[in-house]
PDB file of N, CA and C in Angstrom:
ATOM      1  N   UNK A   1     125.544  69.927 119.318  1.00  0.00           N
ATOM      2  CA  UNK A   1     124.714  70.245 118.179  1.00  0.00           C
ATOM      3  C   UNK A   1     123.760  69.109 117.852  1.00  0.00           C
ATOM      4  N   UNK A   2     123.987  68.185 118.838  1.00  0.00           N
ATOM      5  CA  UNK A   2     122.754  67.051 118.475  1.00  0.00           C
ATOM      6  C   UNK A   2     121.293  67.624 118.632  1.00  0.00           C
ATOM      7  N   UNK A   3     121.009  68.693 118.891  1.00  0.00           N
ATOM      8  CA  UNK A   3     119.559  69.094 118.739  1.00  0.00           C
ATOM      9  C   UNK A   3     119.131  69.211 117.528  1.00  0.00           C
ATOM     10  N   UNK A   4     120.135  69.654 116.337  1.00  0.00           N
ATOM     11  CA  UNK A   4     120.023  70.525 114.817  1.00  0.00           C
ATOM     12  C   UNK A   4     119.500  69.201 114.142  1.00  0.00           C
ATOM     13  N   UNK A   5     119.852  67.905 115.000  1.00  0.00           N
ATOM     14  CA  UNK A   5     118.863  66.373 114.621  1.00  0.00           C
ATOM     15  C   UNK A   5     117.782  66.264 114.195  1.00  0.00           C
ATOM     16  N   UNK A   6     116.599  67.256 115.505  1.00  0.00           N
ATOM     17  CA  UNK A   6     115.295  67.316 115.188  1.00  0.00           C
ATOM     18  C   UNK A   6     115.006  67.890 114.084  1.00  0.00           C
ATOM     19  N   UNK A   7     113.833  67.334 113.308  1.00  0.00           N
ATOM     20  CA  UNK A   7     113.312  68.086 112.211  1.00  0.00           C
ATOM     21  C   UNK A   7     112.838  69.781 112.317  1.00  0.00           C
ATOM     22  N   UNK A   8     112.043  69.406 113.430  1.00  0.00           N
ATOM     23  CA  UNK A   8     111.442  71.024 114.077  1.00  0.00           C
ATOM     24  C   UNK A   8     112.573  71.727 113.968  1.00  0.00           C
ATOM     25  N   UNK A   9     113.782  71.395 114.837  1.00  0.00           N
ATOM     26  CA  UNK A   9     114.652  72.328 115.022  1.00  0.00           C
ATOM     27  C   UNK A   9     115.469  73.030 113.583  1.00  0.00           C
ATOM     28  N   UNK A  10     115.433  72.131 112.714  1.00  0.00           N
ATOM     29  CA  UNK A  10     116.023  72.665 111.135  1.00  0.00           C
ATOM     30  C   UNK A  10     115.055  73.408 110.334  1.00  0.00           C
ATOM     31  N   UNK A  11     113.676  73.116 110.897  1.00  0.00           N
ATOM     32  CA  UNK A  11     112.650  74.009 110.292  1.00  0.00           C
ATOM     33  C   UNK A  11     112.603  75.309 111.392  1.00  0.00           C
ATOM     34  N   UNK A  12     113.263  75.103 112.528  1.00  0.00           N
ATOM     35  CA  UNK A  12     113.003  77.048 112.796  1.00  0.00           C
ATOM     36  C   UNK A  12     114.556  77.192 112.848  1.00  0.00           C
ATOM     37  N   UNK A  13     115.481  76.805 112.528  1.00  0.00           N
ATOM     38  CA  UNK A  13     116.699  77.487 112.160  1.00  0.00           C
ATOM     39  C   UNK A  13     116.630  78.129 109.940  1.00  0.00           C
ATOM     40  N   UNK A  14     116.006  77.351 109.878  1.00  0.00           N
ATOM     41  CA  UNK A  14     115.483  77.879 108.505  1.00  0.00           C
ATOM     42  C   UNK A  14     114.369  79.057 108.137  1.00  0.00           C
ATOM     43  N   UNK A  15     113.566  78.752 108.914  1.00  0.00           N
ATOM     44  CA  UNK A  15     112.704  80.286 109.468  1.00  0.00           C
ATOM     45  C   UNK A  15     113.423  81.398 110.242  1.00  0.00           C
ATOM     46  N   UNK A  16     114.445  81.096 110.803  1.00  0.00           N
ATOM     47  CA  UNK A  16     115.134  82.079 111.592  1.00  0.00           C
ATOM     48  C   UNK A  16     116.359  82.740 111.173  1.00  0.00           C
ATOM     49  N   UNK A  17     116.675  82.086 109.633  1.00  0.00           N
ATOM     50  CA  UNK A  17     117.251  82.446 108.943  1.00  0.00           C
ATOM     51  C   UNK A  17     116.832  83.430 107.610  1.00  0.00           C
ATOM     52  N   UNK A  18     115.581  83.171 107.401  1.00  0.00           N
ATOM     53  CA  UNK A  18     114.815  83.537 106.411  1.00  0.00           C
ATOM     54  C   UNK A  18     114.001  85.175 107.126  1.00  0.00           C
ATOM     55  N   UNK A  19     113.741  84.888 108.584  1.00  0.00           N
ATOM     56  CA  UNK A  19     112.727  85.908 108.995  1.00  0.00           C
ATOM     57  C   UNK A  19     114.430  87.236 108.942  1.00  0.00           C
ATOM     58  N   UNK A  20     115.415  86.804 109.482  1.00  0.00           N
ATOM     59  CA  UNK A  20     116.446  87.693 109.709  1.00  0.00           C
ATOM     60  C   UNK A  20     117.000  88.255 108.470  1.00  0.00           C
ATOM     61  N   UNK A  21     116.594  87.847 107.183  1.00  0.00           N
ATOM     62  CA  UNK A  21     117.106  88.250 106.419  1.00  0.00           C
ATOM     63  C   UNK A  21     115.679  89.312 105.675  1.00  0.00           C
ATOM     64  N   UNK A  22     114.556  89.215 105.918  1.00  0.00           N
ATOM     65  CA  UNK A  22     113.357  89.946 105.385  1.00  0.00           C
ATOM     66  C   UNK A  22     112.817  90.729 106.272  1.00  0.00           C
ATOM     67  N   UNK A  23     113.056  90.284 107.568  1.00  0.00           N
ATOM     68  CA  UNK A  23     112.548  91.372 108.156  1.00  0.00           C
ATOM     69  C   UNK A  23     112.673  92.929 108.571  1.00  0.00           C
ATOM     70  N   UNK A  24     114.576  92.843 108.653  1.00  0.00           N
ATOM     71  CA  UNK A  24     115.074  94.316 108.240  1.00  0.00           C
ATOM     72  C   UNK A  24     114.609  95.073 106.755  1.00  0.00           C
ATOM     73  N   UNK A  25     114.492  94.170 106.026  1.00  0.00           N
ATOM     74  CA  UNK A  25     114.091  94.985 104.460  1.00  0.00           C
ATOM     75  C   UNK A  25     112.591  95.433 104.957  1.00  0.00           C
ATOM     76  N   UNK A  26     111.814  94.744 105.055  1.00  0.00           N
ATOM     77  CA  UNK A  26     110.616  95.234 105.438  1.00  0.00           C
ATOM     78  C   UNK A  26     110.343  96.355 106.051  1.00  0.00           C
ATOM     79  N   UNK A  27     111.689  96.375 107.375  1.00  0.00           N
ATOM     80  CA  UNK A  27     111.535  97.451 108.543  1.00  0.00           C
ATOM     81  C   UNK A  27     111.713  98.536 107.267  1.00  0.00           C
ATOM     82  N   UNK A  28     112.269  98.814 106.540  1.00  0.00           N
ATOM     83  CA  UNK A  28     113.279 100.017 105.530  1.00  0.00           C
ATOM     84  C   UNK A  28     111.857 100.440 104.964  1.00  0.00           C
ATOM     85  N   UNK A  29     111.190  99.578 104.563  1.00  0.00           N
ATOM     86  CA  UNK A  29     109.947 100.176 103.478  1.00  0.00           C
ATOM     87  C   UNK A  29     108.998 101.099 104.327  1.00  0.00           C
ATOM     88  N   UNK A  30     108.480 100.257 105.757  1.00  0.00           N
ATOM     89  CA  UNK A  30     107.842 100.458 106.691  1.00  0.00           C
ATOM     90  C   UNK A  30     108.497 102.109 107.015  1.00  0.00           C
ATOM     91  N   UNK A  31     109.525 102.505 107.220  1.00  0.00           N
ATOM     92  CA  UNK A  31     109.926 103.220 108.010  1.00  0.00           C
ATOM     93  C   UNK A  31     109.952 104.587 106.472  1.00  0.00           C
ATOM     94  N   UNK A  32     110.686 104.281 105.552  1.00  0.00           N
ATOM     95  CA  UNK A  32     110.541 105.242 104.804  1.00  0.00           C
ATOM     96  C   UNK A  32     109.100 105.348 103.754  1.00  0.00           C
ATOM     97  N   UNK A  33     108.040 104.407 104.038  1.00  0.00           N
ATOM     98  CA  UNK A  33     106.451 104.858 103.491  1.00  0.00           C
ATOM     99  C   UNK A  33     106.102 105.447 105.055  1.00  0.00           C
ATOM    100  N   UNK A  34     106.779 105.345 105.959  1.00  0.00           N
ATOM    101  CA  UNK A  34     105.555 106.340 106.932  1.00  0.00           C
ATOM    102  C   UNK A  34     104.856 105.899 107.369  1.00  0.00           C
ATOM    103  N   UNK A  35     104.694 104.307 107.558  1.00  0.00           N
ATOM    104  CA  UNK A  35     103.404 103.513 107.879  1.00  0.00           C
ATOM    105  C   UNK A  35     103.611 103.009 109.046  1.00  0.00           C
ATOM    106  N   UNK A  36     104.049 103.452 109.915  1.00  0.00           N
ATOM    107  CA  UNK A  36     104.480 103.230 111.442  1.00  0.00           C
ATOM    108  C   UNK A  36     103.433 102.982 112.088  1.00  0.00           C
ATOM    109  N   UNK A  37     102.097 103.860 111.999  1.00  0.00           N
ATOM    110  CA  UNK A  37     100.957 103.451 113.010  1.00  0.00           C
ATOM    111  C   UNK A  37      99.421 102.508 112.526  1.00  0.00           C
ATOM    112  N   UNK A  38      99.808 102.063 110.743  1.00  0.00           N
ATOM    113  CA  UNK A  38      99.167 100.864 109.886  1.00  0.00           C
ATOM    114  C   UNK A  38     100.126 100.124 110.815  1.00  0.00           C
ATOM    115  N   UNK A  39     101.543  99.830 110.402  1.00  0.00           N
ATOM    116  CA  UNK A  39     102.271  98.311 111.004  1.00  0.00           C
ATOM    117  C   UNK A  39     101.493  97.963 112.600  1.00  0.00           C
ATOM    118  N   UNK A  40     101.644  98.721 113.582  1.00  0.00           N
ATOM    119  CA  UNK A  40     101.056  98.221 114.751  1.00  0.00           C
ATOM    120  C   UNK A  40      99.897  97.695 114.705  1.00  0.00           C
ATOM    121  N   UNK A  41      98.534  98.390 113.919  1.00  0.00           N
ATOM    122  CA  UNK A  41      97.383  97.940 113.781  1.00  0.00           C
ATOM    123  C   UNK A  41      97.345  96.674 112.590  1.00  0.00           C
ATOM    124  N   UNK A  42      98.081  96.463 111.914  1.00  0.00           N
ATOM    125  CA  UNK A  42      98.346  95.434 111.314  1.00  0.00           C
ATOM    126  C   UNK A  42      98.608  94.018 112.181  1.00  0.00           C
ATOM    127  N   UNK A  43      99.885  94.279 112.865  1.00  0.00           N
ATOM    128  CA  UNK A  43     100.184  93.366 113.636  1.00  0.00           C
ATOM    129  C   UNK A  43      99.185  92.580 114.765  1.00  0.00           C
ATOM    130  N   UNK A  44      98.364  93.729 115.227  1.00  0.00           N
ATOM    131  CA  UNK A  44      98.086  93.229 116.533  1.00  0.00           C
ATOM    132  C   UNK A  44      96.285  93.022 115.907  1.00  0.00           C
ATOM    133  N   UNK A  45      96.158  93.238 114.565  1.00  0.00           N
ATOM    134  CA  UNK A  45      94.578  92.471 113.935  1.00  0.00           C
ATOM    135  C   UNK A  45      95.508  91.247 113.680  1.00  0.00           C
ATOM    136  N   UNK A  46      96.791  90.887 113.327  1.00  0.00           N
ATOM    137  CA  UNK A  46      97.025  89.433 112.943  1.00  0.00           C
ATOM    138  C   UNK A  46      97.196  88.936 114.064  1.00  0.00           C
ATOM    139  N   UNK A  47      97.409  89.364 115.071  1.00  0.00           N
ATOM    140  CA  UNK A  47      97.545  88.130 116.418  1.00  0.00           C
ATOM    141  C   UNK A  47      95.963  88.024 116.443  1.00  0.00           C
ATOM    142  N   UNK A  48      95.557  88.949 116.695  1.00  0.00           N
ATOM    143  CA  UNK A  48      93.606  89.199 117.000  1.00  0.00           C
ATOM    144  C   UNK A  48      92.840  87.324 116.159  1.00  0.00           C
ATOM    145  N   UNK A  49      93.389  87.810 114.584  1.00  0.00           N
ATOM    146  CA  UNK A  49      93.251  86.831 113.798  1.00  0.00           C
ATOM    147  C   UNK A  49      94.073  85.306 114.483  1.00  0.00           C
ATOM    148  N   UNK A  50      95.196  85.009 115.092  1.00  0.00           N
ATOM    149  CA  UNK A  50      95.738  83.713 114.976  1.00  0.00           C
ATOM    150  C   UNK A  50      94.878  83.580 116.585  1.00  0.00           C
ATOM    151  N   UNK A  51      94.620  84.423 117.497  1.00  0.00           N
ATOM    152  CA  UNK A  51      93.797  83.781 118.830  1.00  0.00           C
ATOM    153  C   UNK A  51      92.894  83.402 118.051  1.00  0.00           C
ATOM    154  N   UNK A  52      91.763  83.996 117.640  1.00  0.00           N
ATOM    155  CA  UNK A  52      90.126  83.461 117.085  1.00  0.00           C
ATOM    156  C   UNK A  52      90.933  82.384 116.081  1.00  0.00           C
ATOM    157  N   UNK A  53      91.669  82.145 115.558  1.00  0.00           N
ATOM    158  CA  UNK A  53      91.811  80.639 114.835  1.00  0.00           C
ATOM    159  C   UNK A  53      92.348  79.341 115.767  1.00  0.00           C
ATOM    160  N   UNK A  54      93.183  79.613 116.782  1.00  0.00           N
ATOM    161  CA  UNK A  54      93.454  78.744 117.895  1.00  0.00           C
ATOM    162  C   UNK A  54      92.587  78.285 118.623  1.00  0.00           C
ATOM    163  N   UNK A  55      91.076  79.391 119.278  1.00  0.00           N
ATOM    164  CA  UNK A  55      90.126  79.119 119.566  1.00  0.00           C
ATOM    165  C   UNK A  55      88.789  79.018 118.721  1.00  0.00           C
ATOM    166  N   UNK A  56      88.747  78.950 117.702  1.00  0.00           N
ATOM    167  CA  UNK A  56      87.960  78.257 116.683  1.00  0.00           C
ATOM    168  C   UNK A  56      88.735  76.765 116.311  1.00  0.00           C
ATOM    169  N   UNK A  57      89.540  76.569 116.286  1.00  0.00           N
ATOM    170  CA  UNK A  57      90.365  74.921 116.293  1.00  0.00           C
ATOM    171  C   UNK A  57      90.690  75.492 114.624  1.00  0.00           C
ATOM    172  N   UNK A  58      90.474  76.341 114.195  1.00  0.00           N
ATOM    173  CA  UNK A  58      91.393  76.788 112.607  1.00  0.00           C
ATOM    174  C   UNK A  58      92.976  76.572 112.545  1.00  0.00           C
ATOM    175  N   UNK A  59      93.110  76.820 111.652  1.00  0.00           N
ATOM    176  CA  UNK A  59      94.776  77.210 111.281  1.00  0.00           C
ATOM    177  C   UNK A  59      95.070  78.381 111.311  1.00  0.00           C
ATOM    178  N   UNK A  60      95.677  79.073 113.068  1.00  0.00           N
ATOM    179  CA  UNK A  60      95.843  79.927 113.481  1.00  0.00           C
ATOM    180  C   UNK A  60      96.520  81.288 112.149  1.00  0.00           C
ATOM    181  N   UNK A  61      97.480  80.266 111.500  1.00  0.00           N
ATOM    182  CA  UNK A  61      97.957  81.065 109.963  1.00  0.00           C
ATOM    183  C   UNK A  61      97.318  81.795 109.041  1.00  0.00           C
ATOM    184  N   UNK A  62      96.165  80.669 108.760  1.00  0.00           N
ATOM    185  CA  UNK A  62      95.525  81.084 107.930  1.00  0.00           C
ATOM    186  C   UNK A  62      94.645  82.246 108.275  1.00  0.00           C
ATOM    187  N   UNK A  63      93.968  82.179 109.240  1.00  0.00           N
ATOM    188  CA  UNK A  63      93.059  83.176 109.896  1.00  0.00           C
ATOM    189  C   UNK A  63      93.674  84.654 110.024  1.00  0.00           C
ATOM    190  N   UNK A  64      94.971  84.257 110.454  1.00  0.00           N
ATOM    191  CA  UNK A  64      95.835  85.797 110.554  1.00  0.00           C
ATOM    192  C   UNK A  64      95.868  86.582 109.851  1.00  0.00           C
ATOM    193  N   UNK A  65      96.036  85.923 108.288  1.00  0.00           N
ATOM    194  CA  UNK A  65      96.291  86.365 106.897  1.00  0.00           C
ATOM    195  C   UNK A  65      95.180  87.180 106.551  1.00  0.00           C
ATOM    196  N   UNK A  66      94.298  86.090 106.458  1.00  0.00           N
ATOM    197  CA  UNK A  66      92.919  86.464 106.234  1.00  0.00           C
ATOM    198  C   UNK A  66      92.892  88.036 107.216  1.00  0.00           C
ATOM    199  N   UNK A  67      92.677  88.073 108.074  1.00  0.00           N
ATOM    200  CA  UNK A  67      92.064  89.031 109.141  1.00  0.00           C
ATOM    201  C   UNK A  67      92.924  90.876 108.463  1.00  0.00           C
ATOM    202  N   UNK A  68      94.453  90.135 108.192  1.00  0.00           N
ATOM    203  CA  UNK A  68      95.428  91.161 107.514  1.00  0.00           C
ATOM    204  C   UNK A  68      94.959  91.619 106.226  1.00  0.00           C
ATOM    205  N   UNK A  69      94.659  90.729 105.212  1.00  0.00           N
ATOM    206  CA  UNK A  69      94.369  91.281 104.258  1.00  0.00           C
ATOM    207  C   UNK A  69      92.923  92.162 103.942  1.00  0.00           C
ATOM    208  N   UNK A  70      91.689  91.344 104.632  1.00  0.00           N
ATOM    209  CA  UNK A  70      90.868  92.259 104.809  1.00  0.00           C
ATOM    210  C   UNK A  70      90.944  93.402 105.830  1.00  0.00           C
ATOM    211  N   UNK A  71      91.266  93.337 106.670  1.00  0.00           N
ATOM    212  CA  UNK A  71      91.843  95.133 107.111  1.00  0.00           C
ATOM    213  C   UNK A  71      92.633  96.162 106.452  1.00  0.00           C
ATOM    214  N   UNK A  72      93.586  95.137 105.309  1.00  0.00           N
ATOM    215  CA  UNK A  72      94.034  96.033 105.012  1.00  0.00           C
ATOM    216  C   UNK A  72      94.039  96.789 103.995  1.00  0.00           C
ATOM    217  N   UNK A  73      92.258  95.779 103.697  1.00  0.00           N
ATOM    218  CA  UNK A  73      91.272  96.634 102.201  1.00  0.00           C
ATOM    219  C   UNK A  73      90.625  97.927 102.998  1.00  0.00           C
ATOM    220  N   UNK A  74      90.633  97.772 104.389  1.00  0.00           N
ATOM    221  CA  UNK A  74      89.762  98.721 105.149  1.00  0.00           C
ATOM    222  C   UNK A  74      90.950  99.961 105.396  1.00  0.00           C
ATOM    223  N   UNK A  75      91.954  99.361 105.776  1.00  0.00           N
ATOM    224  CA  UNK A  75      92.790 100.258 106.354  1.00  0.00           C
ATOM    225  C   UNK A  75      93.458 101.235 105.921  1.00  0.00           C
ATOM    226  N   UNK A  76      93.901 100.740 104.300  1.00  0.00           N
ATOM    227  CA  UNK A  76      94.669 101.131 103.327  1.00  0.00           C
ATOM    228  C   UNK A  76      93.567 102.476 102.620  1.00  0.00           C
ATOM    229  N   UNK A  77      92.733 102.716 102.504  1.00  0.00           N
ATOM    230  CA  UNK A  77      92.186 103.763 102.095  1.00  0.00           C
ATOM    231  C   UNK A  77      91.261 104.415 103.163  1.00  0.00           C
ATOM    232  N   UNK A  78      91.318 104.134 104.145  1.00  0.00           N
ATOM    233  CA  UNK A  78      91.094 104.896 105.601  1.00  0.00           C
ATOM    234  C   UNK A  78      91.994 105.809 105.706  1.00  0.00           C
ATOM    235  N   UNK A  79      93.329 105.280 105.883  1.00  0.00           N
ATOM    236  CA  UNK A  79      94.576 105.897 105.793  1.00  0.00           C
ATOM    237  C   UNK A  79      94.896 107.433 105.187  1.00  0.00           C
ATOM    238  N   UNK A  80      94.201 106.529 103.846  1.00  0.00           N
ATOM    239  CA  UNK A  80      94.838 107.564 102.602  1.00  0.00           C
ATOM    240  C   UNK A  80      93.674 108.856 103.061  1.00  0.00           C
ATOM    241  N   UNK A  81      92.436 108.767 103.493  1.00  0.00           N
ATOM    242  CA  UNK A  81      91.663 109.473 103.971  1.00  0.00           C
ATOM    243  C   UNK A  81      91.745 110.670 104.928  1.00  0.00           C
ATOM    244  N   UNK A  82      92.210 110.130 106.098  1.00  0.00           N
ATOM    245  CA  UNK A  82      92.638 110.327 107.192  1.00  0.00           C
ATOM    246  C   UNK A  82      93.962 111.544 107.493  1.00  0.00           C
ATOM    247  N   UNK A  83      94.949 110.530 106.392  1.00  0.00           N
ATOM    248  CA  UNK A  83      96.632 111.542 105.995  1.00  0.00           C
ATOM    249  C   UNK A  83      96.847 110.988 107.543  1.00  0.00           C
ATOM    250  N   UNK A  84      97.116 109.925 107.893  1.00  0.00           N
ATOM    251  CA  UNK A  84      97.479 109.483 108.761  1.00  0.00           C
ATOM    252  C   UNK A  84      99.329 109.948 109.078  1.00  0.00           C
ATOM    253  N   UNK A  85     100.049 110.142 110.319  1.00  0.00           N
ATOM    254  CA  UNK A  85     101.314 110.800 110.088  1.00  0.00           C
ATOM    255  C   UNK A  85     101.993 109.270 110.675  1.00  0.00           C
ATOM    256  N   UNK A  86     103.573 109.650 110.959  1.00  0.00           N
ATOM    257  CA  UNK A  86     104.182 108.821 111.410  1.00  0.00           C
ATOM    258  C   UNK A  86     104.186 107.816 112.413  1.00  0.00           C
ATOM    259  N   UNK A  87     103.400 108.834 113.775  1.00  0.00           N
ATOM    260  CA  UNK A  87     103.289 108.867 114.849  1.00  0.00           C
ATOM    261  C   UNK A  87     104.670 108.593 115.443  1.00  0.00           C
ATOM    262  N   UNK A  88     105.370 109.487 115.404  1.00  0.00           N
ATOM    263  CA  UNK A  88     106.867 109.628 116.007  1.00  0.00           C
ATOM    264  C   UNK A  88     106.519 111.100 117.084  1.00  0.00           C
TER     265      UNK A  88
END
């Protein structure tokens, strides 16, 4: 257990403790609002967002966020437009 030494390593056993405990709740909301085919397009505009911040020399984080929240001024009443379904 001499690795749990490194700082890094107590900061992603603390993230990996934190993501395991929010990320099932999340899945629950996700799954009973129906938003199955927002989450994918969500996800993959926030990677979209952390490449263009890695290759802009940004804070891959910040950019992600950013990229999420304005899509999801776009997305969120596209949606509601649309009557988008499960996609199951």
């Amino acid at each position: 257990m001499e690795i749990l030494n490194f700082p890094f390593m107590q900061h992603a056993l603390v993230a990996i403790l934190f993501a395991g405990v929010a990320f099932p709740i999340i899945g629950v909301f996700i799954l009973y609002l129906n938003l199955i085919p927002l989450r994918f397009a969500m996800m993959h505009i926030a990677l979209l967002g952390g490449a263009i911040g890695l290759y802009l020399k940004v804070d891959p984080l910040l950019l992600g966020l950013l990229c999420c929240l304005f899509s999801s001024m776009a997305l969120g009443p596209l949606s509601e437009k649309m009557k988008l379904g499960v996609g199951i």
